[in-house]
Each structure stands twice: as structure tokens, then as C-alpha cells.
C-alpha atoms as a PDB file:
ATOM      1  CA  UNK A   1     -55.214 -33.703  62.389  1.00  0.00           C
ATOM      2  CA  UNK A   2     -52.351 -36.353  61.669  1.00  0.00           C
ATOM      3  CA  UNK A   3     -51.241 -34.655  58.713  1.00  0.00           C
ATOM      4  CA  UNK A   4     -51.107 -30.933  60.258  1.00  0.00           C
ATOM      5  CA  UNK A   5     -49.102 -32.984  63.184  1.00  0.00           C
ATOM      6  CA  UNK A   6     -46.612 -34.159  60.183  1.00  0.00           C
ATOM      7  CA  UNK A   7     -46.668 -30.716  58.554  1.00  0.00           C
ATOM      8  CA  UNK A   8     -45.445 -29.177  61.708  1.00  0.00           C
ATOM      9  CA  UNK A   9     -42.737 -31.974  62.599  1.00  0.00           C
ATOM     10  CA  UNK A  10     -41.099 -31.561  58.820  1.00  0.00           C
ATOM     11  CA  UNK A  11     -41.028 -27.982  59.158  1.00  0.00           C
ATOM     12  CA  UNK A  12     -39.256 -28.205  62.300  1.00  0.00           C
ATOM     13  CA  UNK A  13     -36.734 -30.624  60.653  1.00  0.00           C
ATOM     14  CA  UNK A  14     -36.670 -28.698  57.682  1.00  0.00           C
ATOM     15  CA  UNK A  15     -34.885 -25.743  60.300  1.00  0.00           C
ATOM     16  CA  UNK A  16     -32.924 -27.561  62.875  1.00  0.00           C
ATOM     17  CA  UNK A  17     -31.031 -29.540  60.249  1.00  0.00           C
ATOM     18  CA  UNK A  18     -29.684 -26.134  58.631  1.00  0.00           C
ATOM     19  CA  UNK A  19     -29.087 -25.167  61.941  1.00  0.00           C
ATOM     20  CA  UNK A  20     -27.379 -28.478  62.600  1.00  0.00           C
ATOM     21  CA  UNK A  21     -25.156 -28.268  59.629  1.00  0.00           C
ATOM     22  CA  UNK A  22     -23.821 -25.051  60.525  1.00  0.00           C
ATOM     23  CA  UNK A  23     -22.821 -26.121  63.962  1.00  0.00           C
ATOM     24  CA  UNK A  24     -20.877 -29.076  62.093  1.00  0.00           C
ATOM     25  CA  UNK A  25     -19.591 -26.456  59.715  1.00  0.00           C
ATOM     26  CA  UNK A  26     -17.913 -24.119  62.463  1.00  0.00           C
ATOM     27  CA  UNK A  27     -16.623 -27.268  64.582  1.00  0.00           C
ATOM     28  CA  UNK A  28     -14.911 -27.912  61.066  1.00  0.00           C
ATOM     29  CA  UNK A  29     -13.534 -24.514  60.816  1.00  0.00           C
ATOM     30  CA  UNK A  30     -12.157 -24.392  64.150  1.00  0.00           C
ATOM     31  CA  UNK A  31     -10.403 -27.846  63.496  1.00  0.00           C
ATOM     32  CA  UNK A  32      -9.048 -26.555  59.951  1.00  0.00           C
ATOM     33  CA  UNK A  33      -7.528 -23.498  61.994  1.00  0.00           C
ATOM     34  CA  UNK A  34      -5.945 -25.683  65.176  1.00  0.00           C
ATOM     35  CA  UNK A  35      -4.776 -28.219  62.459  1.00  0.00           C
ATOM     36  CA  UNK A  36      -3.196 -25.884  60.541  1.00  0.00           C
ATOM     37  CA  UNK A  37      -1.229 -24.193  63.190  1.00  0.00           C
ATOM     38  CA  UNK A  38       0.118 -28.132  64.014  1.00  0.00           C
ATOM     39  CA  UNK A  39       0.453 -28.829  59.943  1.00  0.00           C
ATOM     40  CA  UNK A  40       2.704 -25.145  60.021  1.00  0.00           C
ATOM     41  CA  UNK A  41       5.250 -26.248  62.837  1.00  0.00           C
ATOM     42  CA  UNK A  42       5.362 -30.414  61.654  1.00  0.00           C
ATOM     43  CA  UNK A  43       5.748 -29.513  57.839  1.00  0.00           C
ATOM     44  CA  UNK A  44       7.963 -26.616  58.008  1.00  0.00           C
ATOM     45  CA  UNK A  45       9.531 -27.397  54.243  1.00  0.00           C
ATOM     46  CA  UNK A  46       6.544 -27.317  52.687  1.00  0.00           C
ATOM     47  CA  UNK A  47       5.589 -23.582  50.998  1.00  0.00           C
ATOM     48  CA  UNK A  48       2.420 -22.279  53.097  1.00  0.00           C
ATOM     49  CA  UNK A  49      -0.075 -22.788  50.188  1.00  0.00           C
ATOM     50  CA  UNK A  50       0.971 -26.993  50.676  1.00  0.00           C
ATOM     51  CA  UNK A  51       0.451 -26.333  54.447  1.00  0.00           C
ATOM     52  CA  UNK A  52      -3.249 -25.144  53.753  1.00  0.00           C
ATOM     53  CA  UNK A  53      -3.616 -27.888  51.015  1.00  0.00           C
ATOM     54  CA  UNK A  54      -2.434 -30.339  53.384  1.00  0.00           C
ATOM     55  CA  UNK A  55      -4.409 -28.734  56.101  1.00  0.00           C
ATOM     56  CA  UNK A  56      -7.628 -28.811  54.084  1.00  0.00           C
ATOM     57  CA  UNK A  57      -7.094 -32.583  52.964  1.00  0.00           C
ATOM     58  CA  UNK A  58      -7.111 -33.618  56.168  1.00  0.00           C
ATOM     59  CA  UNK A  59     -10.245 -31.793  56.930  1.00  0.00           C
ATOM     60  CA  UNK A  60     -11.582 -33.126  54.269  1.00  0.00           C
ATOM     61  CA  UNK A  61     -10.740 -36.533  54.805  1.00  0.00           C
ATOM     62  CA  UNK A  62     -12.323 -36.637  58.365  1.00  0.00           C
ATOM     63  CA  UNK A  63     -15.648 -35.072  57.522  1.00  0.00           C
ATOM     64  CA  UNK A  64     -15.665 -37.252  53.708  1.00  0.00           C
ATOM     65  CA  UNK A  65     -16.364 -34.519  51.947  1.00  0.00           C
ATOM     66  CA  UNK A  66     -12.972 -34.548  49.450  1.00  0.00           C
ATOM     67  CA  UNK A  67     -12.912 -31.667  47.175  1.00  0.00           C
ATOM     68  CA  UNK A  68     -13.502 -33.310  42.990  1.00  0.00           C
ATOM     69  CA  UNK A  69     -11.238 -30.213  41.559  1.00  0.00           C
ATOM     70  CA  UNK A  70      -8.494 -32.164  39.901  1.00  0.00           C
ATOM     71  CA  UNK A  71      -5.393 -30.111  41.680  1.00  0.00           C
ATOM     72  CA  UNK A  72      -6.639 -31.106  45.139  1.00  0.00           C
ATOM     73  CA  UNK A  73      -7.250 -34.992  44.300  1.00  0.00           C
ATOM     74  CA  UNK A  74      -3.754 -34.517  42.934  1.00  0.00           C
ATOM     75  CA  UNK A  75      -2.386 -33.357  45.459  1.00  0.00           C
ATOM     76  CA  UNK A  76      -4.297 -35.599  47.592  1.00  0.00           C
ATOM     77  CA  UNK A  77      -3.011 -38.439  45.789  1.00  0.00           C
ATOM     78  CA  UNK A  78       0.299 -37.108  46.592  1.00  0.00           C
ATOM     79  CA  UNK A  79       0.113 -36.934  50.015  1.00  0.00           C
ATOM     80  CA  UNK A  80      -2.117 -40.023  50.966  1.00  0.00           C
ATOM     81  CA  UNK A  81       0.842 -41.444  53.537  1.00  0.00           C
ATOM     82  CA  UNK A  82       0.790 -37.848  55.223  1.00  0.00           C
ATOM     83  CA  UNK A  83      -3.145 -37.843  55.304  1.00  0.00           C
ATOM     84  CA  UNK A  84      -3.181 -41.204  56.886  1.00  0.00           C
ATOM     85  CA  UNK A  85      -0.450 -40.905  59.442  1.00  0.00           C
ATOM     86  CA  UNK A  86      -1.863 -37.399  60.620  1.00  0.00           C
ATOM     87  CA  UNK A  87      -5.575 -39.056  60.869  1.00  0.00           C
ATOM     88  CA  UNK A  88      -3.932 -41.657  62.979  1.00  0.00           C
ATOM     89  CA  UNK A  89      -2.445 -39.003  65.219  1.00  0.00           C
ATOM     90  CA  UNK A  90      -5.341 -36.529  65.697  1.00  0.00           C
ATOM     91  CA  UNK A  91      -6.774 -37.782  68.911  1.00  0.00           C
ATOM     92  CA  UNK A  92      -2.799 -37.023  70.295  1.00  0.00           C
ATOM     93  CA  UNK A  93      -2.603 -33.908  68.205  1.00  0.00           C
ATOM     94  CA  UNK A  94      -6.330 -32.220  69.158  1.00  0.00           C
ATOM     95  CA  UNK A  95      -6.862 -33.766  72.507  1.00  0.00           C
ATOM     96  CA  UNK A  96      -9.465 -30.626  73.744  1.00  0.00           C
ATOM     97  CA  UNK A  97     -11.328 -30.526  70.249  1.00  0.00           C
ATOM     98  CA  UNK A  98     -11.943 -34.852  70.002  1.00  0.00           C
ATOM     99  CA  UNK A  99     -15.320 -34.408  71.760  1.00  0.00           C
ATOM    100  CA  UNK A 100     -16.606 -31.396  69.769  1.00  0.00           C
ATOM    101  CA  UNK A 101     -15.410 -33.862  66.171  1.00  0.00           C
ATOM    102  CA  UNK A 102     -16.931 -36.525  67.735  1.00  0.00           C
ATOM    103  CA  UNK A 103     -20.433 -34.823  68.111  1.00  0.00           C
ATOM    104  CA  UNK A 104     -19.843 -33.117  64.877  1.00  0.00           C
ATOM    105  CA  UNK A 105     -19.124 -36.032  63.344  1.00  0.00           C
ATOM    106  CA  UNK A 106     -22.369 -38.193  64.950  1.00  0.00           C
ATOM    107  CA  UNK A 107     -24.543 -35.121  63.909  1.00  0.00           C
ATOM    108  CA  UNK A 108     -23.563 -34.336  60.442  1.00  0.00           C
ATOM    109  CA  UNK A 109     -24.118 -38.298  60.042  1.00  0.00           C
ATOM    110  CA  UNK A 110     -27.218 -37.751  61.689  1.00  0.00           C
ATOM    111  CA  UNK A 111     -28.303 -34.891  59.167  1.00  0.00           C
ATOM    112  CA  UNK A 112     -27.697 -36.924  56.236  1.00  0.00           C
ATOM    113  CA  UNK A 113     -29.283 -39.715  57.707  1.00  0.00           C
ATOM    114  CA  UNK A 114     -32.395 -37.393  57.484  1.00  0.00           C
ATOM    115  CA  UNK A 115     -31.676 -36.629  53.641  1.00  0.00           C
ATOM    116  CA  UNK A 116     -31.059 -40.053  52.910  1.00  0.00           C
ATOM    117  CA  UNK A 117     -27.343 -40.149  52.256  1.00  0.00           C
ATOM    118  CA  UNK A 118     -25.758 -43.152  54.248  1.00  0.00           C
ATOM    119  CA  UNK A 119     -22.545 -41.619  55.373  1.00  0.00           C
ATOM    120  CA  UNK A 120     -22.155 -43.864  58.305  1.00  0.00           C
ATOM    121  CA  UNK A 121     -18.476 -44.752  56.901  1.00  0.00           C
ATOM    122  CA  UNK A 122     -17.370 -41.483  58.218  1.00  0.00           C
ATOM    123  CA  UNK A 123     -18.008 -42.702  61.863  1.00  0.00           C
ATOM    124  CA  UNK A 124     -16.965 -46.371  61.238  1.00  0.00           C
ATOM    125  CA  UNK A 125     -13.446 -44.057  59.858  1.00  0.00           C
ATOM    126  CA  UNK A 126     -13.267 -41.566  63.234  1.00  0.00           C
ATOM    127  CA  UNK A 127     -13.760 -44.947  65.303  1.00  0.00           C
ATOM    128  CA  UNK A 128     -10.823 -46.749  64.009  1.00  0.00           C
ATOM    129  CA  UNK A 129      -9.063 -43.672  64.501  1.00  0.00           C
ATOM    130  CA  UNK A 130      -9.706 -43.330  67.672  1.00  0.00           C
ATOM    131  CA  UNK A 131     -12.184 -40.420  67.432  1.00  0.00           C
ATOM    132  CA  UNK A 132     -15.570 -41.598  68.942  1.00  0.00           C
ATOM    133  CA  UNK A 133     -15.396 -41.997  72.560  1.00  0.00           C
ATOM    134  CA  UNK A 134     -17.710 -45.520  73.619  1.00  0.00           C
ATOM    135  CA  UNK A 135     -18.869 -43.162  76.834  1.00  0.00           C
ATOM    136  CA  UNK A 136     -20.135 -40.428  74.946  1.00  0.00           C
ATOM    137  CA  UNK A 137     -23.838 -40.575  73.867  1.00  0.00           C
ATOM    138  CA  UNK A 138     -25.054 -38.677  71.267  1.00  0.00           C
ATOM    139  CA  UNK A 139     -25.488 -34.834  72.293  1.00  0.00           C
ATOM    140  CA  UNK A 140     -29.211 -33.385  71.956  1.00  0.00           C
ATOM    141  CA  UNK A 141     -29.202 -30.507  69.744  1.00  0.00           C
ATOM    142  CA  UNK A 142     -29.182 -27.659  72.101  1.00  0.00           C
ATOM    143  CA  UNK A 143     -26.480 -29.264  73.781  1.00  0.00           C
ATOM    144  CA  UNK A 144     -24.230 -29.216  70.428  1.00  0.00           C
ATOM    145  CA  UNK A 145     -25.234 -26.107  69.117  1.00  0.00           C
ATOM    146  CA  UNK A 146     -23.683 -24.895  73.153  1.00  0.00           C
ATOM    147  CA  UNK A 147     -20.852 -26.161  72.374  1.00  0.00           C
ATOM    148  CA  UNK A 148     -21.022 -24.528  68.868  1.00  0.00           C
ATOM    149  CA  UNK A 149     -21.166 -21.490  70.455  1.00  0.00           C
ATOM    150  CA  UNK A 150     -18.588 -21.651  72.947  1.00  0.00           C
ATOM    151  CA  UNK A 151     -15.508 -23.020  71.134  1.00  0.00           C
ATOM    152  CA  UNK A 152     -17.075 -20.202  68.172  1.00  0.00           C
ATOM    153  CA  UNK A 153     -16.542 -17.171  70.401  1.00  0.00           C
ATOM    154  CA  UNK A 154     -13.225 -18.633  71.989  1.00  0.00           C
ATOM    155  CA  UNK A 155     -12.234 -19.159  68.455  1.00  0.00           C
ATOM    156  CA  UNK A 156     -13.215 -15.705  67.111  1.00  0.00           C
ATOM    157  CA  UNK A 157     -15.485 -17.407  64.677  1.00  0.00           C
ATOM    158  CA  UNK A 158     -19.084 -16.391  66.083  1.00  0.00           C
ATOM    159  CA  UNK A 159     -20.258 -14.549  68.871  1.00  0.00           C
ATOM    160  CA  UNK A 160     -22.447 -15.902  71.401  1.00  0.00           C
ATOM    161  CA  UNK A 161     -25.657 -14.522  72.096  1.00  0.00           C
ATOM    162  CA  UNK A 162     -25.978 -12.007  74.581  1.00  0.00           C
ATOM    163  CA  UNK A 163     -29.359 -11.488  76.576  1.00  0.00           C
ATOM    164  CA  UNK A 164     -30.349  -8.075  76.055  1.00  0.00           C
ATOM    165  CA  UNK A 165     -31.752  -5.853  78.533  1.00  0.00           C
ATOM    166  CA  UNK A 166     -35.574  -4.866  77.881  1.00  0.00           C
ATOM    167  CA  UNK A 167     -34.908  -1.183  78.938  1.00  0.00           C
ATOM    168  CA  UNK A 168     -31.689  -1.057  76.096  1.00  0.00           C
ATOM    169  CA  UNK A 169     -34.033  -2.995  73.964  1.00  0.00           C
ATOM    170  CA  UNK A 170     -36.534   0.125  74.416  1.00  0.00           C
ATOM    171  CA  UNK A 171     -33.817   2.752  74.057  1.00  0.00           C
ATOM    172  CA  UNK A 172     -32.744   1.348  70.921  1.00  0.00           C
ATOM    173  CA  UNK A 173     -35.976   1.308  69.507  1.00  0.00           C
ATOM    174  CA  UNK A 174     -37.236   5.042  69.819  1.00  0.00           C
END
């Protein structure tokens, strides 16, 4: 009985943590596109492709997944002062997103927790920044993957579900 139990709870895990990880993925995406409009007006003299690179380092940096090609360490590299002063300015510069990348952030360490990847410098990084509010506890699932869905669909990036009526539902079918 104990091991169907443990069957069932890992196959639960085994979908909520894809789940998760897209949630943390779109939170990303709609941060890449509200950064980028900032990184556009700040860093006019750069060409728009350094914008994006910028834009994308940044990103990167936040969520510690830095892309290994060797023109974006480069240009990483390059640009370390930039990266650093703009992830000292976020919380100022994304006021209405800094609870949706601090759940993000809390759940994608959460999710690797699971796999056994200690990425808990990633928080300990958003903290010192200023990113992980003390009053906000951890969100349950649901609750994130609400949020998901609402800054998604203001964002253009997903559209939230819509409860279907049974008779359309029937219509549709025959």
C-alpha cells in the first residue's frame, strides 16, 4: 500500500513541477519584455541587438541561468558594471512585477530543490537586491500558477482559461 501511496505522490510531482517551470518561464518572459522596454529608453546609444543582449543578460543574471555561447559571456563580460547597477535598480525599475519575481524566483528554487540542484544562491542574490519581500510567504501552487495566468493574458503571452458552457460544449461536438 505504501509504495502505490509513493507511486502516486511522484507522479504528481513528476506533473506539477513541469507545470511549475512554465509558470517561472512566462513570469521570465514578461520581465524580459518590461525590461527591455526600460533597457530601450536608458541605453538609447546602444544598436537594438545590444539592447536585447543587454536585456537578456540581465534576465539571465536574475534567474542564474547565463547563456555558455561564447558571444554572450563576452558580451557579458563587457557589460558586468551595467548588469550590476541595473540588478541593483530593479525593485525601482519593476515595482508591479517584484512580487510575481519573487514567487518565481522561490518556486523555480523550489523545483530544483526537487531535482537536486541547490540553486539557493539565486534567492540569497534577489535578497541582497532587494527582491524578496520578508512579508511574503511562499505562494501555494495554484496561487502562482493565478498569477501566471493573469499577468500572461495582460501581457499577451497566454490566455486564461475560459469556463465553457456545457450547451456550446454540446454544439461543438455534433
Amino acid at each position: 500500500m505504501k509504495e502505490k501511496d509513493e507511486n502516486k505522490s511522484e507522479n504528481k510531482d513528476s506533473r506539477l513541477l513541469p507545470i511549475l517551470r512554465e509558470g517561472v518561464a512566462v513570469i521570465q518572459m514578461i520581465f524580459f519584455k518590461e525590461l527591455k522596454f526600460i533597457i530601450r529608453k536608458k541605453y538609447s546609444d546602444l544598436s537594438p541587438s545590444e539592447q536585447t543582449m543587454l536585456t537578456g543578460a540581465i534576465t539571465n543574471e536574475l534567474f542564474g541561468s547565463h547563456n555558455t555561447e561564447e558571444k554572450f559571456q563576452q558580451f557579458r563580460n563587457r557589460h558586468q558594471g551595467i548588469i550590476e547597477q541595473e540588478m541593483m535598480s530593479l525593485r525601482s525599475e519593476v515595482p508591479k512585477l517584484t512580487e510575481a519575481l519573487a514567487d518565481a524566483l522561490r518556486i523555480q528554487t523550489l523545483c530544483d530543490h526537487q531535482e537536486e540542484i541547490d540553486t539557493t544562491q539565486v534567492l540569497t542574490q534577489a535578497d541582497s537586491f532587494g527582491l524578496l519581500p520578508k512579508d511574503r510567504e511562499l505562494p501555494l501552487p495554484s496561487a502562482f500558477m493565478q498569477t501566471v495566468r493573469t499577468l500572461g493574458a495582460l501581457h499577451k503571452l497566454i490566455i486564461p482559461p475560459v469556463e465553457i458552457d456545457s450547451k456550446e460544449e454540446q454544439g461543438f461536438i455534433q
